[in-house]
C-alpha atoms as a PDB file:
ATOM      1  CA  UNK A   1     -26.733 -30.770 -74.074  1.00  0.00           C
ATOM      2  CA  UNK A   2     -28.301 -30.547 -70.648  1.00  0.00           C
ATOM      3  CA  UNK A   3     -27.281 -32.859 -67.898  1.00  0.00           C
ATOM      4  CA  UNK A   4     -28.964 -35.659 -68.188  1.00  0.00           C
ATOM      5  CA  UNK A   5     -30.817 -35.535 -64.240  1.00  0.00           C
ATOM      6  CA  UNK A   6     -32.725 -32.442 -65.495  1.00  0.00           C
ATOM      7  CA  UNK A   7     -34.904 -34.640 -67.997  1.00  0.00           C
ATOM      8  CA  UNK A   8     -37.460 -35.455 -65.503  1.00  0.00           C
ATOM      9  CA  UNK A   9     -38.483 -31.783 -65.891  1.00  0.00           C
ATOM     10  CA  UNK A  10     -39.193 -31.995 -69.672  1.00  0.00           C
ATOM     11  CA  UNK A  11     -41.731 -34.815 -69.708  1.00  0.00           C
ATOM     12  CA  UNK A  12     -43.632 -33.618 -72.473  1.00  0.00           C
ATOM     13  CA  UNK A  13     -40.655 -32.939 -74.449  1.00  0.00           C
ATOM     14  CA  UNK A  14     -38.111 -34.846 -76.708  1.00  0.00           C
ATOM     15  CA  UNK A  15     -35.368 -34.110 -74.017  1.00  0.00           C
ATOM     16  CA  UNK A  16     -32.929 -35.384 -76.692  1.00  0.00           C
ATOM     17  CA  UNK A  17     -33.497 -32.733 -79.069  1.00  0.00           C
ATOM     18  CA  UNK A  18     -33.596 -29.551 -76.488  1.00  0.00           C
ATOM     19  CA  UNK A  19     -30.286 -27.111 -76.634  1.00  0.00           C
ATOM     20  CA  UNK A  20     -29.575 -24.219 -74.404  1.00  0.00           C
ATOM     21  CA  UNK A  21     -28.716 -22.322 -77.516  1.00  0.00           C
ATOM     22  CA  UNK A  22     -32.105 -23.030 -79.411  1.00  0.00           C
ATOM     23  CA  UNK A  23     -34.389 -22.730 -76.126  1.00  0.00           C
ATOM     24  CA  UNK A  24     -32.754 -20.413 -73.399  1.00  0.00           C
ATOM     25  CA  UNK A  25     -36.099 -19.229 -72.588  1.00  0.00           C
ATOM     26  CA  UNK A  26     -37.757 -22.395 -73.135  1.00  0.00           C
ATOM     27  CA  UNK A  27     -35.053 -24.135 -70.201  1.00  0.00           C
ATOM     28  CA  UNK A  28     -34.894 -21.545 -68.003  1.00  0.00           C
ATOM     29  CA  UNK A  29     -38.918 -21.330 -67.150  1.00  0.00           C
ATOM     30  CA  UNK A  30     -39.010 -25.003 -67.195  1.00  0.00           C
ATOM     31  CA  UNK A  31     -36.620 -25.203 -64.762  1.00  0.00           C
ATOM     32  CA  UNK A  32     -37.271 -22.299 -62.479  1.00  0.00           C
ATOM     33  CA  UNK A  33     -40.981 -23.615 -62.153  1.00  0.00           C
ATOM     34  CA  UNK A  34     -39.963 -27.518 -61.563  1.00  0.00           C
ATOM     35  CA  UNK A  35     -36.588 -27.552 -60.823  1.00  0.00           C
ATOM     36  CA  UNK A  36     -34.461 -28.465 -58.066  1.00  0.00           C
ATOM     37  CA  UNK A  37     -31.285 -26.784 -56.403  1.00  0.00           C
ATOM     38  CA  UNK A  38     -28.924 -28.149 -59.336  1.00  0.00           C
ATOM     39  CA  UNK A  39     -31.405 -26.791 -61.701  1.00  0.00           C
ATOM     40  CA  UNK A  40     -31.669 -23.053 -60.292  1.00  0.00           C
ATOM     41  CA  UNK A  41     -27.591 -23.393 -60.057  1.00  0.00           C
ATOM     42  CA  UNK A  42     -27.443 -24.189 -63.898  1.00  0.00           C
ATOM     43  CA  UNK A  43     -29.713 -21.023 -64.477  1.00  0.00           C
ATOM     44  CA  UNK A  44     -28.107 -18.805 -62.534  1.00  0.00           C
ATOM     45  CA  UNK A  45     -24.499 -20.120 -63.985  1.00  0.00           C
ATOM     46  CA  UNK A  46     -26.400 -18.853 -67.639  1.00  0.00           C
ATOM     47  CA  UNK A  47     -28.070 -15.712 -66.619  1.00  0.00           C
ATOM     48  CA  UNK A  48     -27.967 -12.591 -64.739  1.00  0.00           C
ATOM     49  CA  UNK A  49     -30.549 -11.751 -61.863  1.00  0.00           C
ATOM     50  CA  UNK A  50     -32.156  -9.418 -64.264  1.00  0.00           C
ATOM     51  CA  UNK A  51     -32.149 -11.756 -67.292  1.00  0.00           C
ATOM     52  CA  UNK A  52     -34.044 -14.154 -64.919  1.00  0.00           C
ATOM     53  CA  UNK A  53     -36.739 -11.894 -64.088  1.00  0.00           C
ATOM     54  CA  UNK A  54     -37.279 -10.663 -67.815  1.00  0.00           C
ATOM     55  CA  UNK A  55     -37.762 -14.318 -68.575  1.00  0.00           C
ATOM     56  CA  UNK A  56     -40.491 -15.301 -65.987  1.00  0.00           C
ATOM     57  CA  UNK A  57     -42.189 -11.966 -65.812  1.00  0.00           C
ATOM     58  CA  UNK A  58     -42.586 -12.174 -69.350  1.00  0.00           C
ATOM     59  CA  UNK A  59     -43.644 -15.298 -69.720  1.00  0.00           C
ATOM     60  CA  UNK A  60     -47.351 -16.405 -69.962  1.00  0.00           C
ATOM     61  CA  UNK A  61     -47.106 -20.118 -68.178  1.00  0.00           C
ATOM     62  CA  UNK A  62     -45.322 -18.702 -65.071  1.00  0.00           C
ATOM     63  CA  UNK A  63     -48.109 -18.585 -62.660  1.00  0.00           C
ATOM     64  CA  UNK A  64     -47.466 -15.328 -59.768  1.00  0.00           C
ATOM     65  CA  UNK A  65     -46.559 -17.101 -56.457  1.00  0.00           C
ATOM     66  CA  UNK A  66     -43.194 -18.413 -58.972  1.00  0.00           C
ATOM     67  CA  UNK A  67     -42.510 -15.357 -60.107  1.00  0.00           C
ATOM     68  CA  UNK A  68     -43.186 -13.310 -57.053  1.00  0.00           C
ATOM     69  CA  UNK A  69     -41.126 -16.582 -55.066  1.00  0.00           C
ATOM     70  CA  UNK A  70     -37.891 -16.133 -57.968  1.00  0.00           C
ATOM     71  CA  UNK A  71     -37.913 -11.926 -57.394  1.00  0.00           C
ATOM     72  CA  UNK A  72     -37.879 -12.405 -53.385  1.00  0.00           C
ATOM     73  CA  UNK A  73     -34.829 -14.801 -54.280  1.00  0.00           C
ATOM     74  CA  UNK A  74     -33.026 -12.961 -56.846  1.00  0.00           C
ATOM     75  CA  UNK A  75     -33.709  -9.124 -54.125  1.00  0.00           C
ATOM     76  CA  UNK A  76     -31.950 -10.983 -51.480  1.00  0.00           C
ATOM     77  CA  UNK A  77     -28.943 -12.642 -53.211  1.00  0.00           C
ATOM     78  CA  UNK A  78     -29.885 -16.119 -52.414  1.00  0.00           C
END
């Protein structure tokens, strides 16, 4: 279950139903793209640097300035 202040992120989503297990991927772009400090915290408390970066540069719906903002963040250990 994710914490409950992260719903606001998955408007068009039943938030209910949503499982890190079932939608790692899913979670993590969602929340990399919209989140908020607590939200890159819980990513980074699931994934590696490099797992992060396979996910968004991977991905079709991250747009460039996110992914290019989340590699400057992950090269300089923020």
């Amino acid at each position: 279950m994710l914490p409950e202040s992260f719903r606001k992120y998955f408007w068009d989503t039943d938030f209910n139903k949503l499982s890190w297990e079932e939608f790692p991927e899913y979670i993590t772009k969602r929340l990399l793209m919209f989140g908020n400090d607590e939200a890159e915290k819980y990513i980074k408390s699931k994934l590696t640097s490099k797992e992060i970066l396979d996910i968004l540069s991977n991905s079709r719906e991250v747009d460039k300035k996110t992914l290019n903002y989340w590699k400057f963040v992950v090269e300089c250990g923020k």
